[in-house]
PDB file of N, CA and C in Angstrom:
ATOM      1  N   UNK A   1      -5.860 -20.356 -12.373  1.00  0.00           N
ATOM      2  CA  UNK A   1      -5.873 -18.915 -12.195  1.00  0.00           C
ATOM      3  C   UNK A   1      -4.680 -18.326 -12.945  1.00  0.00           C
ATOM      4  N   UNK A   2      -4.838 -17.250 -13.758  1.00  0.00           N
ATOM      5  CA  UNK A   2      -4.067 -16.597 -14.555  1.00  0.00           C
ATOM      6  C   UNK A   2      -2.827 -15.637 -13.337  1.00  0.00           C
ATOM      7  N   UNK A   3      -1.696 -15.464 -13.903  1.00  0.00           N
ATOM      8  CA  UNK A   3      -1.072 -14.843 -13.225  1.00  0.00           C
ATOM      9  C   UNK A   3      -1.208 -13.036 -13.225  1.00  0.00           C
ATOM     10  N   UNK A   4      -1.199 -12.224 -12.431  1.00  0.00           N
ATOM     11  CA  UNK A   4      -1.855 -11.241 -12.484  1.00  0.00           C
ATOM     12  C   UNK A   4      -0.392  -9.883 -12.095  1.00  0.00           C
ATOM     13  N   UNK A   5      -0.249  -9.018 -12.862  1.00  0.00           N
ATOM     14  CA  UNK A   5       0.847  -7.956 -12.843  1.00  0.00           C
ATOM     15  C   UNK A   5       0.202  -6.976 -11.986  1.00  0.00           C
ATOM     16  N   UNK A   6       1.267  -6.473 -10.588  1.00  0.00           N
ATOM     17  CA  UNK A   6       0.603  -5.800  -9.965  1.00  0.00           C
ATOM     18  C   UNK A   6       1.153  -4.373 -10.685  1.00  0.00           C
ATOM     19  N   UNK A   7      -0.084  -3.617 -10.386  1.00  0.00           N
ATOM     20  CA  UNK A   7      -0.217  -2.298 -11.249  1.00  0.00           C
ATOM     21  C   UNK A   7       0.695  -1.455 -10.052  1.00  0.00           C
ATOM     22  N   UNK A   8       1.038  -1.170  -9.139  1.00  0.00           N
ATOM     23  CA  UNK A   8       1.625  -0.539  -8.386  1.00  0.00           C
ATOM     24  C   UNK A   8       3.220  -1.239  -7.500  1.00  0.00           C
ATOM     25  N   UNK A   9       3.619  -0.807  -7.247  1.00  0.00           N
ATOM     26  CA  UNK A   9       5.449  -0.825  -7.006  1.00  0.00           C
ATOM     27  C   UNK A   9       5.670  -0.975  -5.410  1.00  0.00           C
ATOM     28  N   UNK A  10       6.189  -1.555  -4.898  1.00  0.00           N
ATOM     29  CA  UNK A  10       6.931  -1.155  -3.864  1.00  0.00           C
ATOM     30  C   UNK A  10       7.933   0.443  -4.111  1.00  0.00           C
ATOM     31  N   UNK A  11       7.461   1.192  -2.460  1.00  0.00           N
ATOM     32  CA  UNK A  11       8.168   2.426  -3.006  1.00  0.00           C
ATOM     33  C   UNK A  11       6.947   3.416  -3.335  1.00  0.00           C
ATOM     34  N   UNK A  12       6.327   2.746  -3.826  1.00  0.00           N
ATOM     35  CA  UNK A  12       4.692   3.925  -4.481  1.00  0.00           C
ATOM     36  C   UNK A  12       4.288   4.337  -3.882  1.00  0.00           C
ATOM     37  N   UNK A  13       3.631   5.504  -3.662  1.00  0.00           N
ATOM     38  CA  UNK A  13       2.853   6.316  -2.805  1.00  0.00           C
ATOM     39  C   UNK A  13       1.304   6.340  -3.698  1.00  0.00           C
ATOM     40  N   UNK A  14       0.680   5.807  -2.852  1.00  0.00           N
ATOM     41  CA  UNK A  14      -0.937   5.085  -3.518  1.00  0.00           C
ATOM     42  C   UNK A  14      -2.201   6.378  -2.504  1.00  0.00           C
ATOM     43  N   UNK A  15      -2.951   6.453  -2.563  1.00  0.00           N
ATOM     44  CA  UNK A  15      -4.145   6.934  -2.009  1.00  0.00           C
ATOM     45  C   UNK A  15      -5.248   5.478  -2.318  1.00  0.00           C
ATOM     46  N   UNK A  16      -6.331   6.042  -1.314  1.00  0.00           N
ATOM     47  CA  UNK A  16      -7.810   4.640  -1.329  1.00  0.00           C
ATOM     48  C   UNK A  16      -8.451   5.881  -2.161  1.00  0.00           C
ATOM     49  N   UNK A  17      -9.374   4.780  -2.826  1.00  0.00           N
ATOM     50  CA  UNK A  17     -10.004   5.351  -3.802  1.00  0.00           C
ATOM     51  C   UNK A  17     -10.926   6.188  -2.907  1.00  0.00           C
ATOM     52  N   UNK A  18     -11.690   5.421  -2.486  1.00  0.00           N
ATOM     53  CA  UNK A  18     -12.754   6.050  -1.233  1.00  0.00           C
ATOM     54  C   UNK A  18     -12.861   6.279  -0.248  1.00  0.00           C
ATOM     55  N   UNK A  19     -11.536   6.278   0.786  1.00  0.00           N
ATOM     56  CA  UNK A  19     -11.703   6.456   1.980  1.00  0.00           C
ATOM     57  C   UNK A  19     -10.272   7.325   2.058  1.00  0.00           C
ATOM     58  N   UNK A  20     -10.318   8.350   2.991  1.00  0.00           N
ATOM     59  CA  UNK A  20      -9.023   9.548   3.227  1.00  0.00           C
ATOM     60  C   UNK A  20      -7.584   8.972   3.797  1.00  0.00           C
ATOM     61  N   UNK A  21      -7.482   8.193   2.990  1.00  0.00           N
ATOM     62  CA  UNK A  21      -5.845   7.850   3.264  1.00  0.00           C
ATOM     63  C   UNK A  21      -5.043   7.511   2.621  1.00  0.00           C
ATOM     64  N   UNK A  22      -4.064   7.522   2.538  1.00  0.00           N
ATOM     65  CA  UNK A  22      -2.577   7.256   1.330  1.00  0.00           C
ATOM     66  C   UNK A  22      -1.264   6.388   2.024  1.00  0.00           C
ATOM     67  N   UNK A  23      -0.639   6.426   1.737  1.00  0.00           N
ATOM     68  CA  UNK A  23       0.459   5.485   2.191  1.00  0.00           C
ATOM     69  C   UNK A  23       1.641   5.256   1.060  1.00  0.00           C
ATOM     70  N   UNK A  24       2.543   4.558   1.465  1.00  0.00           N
ATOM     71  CA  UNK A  24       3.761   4.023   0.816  1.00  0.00           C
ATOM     72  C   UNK A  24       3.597   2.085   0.817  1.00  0.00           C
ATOM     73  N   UNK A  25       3.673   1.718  -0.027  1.00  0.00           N
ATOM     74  CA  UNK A  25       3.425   0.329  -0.369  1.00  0.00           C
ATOM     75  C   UNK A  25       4.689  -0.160  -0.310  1.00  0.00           C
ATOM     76  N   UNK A  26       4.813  -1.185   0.786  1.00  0.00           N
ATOM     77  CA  UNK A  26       5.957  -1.591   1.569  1.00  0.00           C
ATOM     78  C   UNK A  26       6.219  -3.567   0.897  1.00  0.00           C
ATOM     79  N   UNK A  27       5.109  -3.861   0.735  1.00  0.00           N
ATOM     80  CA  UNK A  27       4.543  -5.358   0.184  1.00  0.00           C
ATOM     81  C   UNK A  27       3.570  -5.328  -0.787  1.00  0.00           C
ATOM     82  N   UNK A  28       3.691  -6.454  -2.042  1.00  0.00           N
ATOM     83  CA  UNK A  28       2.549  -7.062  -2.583  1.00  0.00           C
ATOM     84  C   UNK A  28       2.340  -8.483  -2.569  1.00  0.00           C
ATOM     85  N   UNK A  29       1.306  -8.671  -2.315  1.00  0.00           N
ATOM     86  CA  UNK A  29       0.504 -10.065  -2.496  1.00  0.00           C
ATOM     87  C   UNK A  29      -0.231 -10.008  -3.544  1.00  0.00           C
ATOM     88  N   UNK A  30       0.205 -11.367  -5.075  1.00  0.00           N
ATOM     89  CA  UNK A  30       0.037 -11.186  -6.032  1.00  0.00           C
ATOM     90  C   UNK A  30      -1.763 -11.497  -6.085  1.00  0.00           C
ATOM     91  N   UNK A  31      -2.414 -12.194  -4.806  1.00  0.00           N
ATOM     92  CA  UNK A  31      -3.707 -12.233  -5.061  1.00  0.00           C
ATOM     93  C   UNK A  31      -3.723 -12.051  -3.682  1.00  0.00           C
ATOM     94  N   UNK A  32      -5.107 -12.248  -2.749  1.00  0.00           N
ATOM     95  CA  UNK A  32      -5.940 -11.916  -1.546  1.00  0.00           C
ATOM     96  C   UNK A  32      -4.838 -13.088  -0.851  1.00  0.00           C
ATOM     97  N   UNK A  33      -4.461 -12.733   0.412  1.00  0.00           N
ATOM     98  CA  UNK A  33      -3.689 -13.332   1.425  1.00  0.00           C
ATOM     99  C   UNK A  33      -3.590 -12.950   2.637  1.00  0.00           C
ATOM    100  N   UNK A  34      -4.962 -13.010   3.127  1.00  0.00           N
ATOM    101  CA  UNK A  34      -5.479 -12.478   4.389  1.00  0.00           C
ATOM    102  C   UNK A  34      -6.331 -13.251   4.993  1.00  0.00           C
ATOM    103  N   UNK A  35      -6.801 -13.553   6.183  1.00  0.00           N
ATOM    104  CA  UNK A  35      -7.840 -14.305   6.497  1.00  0.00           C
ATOM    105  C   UNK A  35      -9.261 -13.811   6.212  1.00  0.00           C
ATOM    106  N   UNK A  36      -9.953 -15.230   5.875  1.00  0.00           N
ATOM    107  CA  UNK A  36     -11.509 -15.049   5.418  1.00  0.00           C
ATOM    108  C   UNK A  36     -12.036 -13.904   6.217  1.00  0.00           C
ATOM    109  N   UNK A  37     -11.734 -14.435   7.635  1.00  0.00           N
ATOM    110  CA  UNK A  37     -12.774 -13.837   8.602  1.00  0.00           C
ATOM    111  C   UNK A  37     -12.474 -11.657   8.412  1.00  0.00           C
ATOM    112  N   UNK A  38     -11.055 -11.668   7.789  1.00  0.00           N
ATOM    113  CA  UNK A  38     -10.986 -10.186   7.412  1.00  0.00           C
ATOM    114  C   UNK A  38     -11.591  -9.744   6.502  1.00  0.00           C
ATOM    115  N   UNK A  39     -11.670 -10.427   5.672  1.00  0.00           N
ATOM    116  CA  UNK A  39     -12.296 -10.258   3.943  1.00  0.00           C
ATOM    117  C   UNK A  39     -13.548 -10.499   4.408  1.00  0.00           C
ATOM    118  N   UNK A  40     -14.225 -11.129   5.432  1.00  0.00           N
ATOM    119  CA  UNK A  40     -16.128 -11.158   5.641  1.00  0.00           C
ATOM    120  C   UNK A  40     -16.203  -9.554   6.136  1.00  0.00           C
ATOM    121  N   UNK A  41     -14.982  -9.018   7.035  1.00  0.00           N
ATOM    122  CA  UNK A  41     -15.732  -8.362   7.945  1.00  0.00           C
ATOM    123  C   UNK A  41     -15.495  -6.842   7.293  1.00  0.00           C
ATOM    124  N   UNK A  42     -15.273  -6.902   5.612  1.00  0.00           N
ATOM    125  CA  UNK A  42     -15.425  -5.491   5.046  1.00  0.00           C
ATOM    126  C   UNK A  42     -16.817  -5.468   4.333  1.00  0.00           C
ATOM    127  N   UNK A  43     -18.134  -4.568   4.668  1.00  0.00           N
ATOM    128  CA  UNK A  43     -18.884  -4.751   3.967  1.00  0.00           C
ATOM    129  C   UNK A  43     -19.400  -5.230   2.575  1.00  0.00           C
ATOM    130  N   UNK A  44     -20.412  -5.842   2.181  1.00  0.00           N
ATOM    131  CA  UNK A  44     -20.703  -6.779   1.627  1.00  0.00           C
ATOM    132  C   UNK A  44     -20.399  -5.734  -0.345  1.00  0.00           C
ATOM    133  N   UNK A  45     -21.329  -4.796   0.094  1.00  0.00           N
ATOM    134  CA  UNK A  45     -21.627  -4.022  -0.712  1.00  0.00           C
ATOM    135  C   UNK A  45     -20.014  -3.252  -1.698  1.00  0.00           C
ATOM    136  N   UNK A  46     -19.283  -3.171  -0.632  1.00  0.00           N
ATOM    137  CA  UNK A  46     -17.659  -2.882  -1.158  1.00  0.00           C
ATOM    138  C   UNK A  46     -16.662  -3.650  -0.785  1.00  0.00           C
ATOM    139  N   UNK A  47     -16.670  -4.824  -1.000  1.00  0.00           N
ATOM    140  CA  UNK A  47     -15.761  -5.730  -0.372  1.00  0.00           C
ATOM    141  C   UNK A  47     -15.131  -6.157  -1.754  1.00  0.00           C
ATOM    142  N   UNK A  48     -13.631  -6.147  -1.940  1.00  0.00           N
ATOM    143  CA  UNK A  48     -13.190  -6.190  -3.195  1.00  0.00           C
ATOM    144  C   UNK A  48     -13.096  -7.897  -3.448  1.00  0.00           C
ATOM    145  N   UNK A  49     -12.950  -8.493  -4.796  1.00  0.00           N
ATOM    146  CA  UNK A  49     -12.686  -9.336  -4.789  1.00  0.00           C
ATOM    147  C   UNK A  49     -11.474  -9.872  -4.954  1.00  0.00           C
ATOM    148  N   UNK A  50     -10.947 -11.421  -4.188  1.00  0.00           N
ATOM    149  CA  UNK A  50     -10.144 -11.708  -4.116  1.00  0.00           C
ATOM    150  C   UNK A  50      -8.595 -11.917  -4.988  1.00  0.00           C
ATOM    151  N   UNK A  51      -9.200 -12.222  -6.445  1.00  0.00           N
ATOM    152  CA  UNK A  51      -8.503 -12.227  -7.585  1.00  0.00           C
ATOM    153  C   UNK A  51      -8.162 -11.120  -7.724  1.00  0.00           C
ATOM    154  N   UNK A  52      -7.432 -10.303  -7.102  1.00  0.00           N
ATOM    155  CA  UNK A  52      -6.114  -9.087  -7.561  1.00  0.00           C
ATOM    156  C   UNK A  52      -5.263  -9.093  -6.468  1.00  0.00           C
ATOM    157  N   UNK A  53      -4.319  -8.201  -6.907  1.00  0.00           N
ATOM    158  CA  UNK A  53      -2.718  -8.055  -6.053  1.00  0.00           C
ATOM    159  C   UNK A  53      -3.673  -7.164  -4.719  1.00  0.00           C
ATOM    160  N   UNK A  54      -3.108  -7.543  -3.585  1.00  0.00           N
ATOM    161  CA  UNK A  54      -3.191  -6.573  -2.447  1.00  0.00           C
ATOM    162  C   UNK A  54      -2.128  -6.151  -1.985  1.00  0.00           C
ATOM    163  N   UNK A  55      -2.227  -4.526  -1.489  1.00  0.00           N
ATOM    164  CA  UNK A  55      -0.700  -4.312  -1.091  1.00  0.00           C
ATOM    165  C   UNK A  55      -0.937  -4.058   0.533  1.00  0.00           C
ATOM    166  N   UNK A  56       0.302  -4.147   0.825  1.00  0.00           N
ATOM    167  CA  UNK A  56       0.988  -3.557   2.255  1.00  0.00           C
ATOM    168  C   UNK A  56       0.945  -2.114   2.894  1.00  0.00           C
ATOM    169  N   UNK A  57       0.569  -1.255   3.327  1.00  0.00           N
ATOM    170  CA  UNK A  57       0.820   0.270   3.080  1.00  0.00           C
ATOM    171  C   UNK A  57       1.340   0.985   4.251  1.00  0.00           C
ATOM    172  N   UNK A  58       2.572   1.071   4.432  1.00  0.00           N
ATOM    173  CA  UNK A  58       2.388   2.463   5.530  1.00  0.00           C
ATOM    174  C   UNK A  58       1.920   3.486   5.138  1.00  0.00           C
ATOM    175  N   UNK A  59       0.323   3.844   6.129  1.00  0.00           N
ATOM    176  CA  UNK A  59      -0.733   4.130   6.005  1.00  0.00           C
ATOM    177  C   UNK A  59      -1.052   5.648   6.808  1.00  0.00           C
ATOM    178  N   UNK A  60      -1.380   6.564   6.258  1.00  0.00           N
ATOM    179  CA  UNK A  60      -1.640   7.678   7.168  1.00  0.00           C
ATOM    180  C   UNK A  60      -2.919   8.423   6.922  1.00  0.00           C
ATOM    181  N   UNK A  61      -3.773   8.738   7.677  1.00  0.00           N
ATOM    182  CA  UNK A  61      -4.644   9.493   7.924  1.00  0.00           C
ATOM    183  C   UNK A  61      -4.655  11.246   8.426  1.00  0.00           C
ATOM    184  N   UNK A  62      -5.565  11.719   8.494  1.00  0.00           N
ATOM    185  CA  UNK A  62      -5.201  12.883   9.047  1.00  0.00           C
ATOM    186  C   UNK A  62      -5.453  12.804  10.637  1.00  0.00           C
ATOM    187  N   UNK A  63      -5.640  12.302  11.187  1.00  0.00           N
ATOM    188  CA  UNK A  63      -5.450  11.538  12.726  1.00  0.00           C
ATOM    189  C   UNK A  63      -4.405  10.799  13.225  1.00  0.00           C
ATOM    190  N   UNK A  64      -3.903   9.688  11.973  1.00  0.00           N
ATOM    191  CA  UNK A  64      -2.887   8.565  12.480  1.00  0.00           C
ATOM    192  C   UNK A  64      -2.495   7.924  11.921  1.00  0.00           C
ATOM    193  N   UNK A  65      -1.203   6.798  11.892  1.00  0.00           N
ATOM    194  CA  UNK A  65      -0.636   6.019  11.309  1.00  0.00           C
ATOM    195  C   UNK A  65      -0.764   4.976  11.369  1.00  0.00           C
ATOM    196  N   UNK A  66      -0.934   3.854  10.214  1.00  0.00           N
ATOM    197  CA  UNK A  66      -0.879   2.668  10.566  1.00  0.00           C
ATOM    198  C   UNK A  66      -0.674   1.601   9.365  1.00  0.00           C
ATOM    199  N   UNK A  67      -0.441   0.072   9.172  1.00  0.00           N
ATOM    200  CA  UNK A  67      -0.644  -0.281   8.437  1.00  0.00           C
ATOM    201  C   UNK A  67      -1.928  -0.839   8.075  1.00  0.00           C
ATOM    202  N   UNK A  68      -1.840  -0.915   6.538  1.00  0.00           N
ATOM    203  CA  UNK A  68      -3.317  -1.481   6.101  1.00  0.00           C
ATOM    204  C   UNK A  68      -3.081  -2.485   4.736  1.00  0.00           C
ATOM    205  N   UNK A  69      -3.786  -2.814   4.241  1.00  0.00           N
ATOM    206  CA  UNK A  69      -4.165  -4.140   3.375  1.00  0.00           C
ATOM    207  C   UNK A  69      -5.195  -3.808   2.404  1.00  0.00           C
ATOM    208  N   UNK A  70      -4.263  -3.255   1.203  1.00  0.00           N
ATOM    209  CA  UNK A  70      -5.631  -2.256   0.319  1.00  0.00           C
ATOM    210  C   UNK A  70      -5.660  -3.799  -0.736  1.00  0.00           C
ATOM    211  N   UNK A  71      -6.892  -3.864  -1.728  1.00  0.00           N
ATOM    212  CA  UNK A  71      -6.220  -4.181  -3.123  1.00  0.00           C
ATOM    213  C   UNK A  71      -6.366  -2.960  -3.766  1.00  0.00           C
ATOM    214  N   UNK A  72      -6.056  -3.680  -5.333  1.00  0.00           N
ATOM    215  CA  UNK A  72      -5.430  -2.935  -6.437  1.00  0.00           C
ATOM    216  C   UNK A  72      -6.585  -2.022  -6.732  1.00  0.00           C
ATOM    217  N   UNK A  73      -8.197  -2.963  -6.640  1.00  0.00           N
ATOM    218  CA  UNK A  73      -9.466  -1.712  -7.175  1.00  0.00           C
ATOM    219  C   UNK A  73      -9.303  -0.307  -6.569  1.00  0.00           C
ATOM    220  N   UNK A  74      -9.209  -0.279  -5.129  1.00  0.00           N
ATOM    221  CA  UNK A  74      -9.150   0.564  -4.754  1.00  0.00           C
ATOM    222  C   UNK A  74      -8.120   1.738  -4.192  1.00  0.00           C
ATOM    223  N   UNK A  75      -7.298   1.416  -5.333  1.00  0.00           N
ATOM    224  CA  UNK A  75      -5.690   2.338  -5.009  1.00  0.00           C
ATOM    225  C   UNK A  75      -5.656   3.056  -6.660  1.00  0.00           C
ATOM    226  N   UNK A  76      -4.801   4.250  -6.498  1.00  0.00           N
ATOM    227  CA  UNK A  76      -4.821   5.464  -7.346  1.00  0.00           C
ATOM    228  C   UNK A  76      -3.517   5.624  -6.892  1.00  0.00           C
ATOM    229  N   UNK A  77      -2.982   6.325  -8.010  1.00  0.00           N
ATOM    230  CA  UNK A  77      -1.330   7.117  -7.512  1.00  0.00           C
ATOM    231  C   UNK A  77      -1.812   8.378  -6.743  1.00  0.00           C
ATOM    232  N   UNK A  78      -0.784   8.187  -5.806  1.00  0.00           N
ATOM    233  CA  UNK A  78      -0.779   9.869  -5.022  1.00  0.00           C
ATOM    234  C   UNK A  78      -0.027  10.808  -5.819  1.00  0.00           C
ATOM    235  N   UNK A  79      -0.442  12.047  -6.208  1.00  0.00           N
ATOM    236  CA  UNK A  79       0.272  12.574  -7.158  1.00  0.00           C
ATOM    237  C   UNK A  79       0.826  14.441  -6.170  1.00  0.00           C
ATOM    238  N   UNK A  80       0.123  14.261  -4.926  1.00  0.00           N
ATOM    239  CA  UNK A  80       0.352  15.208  -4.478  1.00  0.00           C
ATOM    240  C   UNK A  80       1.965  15.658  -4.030  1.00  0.00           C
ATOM    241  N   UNK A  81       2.658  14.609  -4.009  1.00  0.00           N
ATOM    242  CA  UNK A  81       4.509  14.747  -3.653  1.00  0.00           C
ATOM    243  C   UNK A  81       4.599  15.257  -2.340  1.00  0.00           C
ATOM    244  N   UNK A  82       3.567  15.386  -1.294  1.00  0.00           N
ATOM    245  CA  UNK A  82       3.892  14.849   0.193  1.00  0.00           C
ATOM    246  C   UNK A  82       4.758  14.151   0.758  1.00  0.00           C
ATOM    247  N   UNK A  83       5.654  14.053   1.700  1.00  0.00           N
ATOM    248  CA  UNK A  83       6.067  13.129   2.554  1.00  0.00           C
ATOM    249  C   UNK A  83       5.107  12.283   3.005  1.00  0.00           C
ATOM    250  N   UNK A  84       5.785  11.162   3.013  1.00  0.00           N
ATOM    251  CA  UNK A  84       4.824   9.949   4.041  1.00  0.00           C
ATOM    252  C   UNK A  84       5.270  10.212   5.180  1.00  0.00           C
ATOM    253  N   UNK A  85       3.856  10.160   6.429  1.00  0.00           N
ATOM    254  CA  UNK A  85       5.141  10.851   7.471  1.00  0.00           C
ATOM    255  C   UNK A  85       5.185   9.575   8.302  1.00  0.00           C
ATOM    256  N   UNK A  86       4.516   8.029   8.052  1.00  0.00           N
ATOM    257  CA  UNK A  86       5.111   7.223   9.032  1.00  0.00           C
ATOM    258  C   UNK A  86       6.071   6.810   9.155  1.00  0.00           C
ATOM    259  N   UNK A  87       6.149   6.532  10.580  1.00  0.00           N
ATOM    260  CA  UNK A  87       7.836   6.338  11.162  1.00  0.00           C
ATOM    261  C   UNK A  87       7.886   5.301  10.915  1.00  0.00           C
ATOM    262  N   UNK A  88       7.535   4.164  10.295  1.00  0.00           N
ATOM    263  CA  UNK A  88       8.305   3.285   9.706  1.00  0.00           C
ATOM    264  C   UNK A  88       8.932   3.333   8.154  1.00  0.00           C
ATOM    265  N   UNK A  89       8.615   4.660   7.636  1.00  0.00           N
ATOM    266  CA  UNK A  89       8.840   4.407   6.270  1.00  0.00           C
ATOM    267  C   UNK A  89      10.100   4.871   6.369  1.00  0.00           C
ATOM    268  N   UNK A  90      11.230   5.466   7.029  1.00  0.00           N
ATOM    269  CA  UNK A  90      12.443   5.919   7.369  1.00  0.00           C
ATOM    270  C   UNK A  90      13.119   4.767   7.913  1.00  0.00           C
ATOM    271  N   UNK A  91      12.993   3.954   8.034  1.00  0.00           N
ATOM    272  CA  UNK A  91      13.366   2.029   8.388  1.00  0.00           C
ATOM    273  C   UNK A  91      13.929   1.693   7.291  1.00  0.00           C
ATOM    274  N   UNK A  92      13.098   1.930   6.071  1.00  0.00           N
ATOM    275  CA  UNK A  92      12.502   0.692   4.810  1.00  0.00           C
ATOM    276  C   UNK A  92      13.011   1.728   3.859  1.00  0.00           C
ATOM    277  N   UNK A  93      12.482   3.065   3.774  1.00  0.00           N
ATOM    278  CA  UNK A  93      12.744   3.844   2.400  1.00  0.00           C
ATOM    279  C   UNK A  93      13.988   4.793   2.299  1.00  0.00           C
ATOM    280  N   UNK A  94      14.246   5.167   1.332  1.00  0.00           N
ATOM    281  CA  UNK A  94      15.347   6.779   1.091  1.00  0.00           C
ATOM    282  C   UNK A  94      14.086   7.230   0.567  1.00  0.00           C
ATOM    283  N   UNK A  95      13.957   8.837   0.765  1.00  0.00           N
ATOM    284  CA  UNK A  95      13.377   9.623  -0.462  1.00  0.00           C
ATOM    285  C   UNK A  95      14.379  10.252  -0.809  1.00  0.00           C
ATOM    286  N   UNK A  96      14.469   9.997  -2.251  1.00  0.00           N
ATOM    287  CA  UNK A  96      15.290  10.773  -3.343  1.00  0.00           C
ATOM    288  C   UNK A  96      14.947  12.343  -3.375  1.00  0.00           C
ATOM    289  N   UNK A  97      15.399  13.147  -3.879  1.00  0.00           N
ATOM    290  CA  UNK A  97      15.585  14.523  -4.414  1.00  0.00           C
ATOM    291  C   UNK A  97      14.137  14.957  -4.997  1.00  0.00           C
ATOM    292  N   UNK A  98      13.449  13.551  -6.079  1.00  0.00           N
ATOM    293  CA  UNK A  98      12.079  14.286  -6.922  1.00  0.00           C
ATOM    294  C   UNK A  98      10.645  13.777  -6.194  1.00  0.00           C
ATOM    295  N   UNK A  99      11.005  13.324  -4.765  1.00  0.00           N
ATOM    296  CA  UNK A  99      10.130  13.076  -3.823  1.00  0.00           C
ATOM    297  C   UNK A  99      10.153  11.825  -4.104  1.00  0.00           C
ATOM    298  N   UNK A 100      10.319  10.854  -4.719  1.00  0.00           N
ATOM    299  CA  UNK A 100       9.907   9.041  -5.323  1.00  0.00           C
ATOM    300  C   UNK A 100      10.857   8.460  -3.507  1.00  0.00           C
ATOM    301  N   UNK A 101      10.371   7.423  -3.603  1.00  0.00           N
ATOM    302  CA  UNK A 101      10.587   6.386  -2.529  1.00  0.00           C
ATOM    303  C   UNK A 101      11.667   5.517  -2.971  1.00  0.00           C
ATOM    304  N   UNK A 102      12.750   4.706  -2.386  1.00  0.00           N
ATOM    305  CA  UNK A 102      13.519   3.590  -2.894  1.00  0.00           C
ATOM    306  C   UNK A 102      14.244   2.861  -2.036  1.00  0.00           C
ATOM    307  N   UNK A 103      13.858   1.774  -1.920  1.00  0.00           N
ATOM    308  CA  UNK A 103      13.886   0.792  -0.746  1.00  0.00           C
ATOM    309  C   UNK A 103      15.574   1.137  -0.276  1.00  0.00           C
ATOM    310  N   UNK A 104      15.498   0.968   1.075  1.00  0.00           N
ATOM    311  CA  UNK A 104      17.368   1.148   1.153  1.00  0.00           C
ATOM    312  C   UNK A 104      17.546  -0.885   0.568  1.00  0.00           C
ATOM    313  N   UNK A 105      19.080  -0.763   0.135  1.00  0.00           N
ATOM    314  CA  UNK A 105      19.678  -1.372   0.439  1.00  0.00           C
ATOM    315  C   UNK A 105      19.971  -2.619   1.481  1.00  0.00           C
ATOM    316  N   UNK A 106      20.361  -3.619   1.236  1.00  0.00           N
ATOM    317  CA  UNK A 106      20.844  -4.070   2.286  1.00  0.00           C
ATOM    318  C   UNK A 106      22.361  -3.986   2.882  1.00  0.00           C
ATOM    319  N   UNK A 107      22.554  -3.709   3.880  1.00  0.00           N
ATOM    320  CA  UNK A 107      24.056  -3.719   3.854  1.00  0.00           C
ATOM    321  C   UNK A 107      24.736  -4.857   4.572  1.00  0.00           C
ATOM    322  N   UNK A 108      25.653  -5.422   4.157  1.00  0.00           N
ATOM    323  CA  UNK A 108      26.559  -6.277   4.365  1.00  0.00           C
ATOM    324  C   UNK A 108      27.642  -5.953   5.652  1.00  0.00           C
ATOM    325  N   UNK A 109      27.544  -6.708   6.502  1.00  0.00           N
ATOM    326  CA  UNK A 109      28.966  -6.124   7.861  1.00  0.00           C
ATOM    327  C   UNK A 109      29.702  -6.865   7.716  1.00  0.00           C
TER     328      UNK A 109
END
């Protein structure tokens, strides 16, 4: 298997291609790294295939927050410059001044 460049960043603010939600991409997995029985139980008809990067997302809806497990087919840049409003992304991120995301630091005691 060829090694594969993920098209999106930690820090990124992604949207699903087809379904109403966006997020901040917290992790990538350079190919599928999930259990089978998750990957059976997304329909047959749109079920992506395994050979690409999947990311991590703190995930928001217009209902709720959560994480999710996109791949790469089905992610787009968010270009709208929204806040992410899950409360974990204030853990993990700074937002800078031009809205972009950037992991904090670690700090040393």
């Amino acid at each position: 298997m060829k090694a594969l460049i993920a098209k999106f960043g930690i820090g990124q603010v992604v949207r699903h291609r087809k379904y109403p939600f966006r997020g901040i991409i917290f992790d990538v997995d350079p190919v599928f790294s999930n259990t089978d029985e998750w990957w059976r139980s997304i329909p047959e008809e749109v079920r992506p295939h395994k050979d690409q990067p999947f990311y991590h997302l703190f995930a928001e809806n217009a209902e709720t927050e959560y994480v999710a497990y996109v791949s790469e087919q089905n992610l787009l840049p968010d270009t709208s410059g929204d806040p992410v409003r899950h409360p974990q992304v204030d853990k993990m991120f700074i937002r800078a001044e031009d809205g972009a995301y950037q992991i904090k630091s670690a700090r040393l005691n």
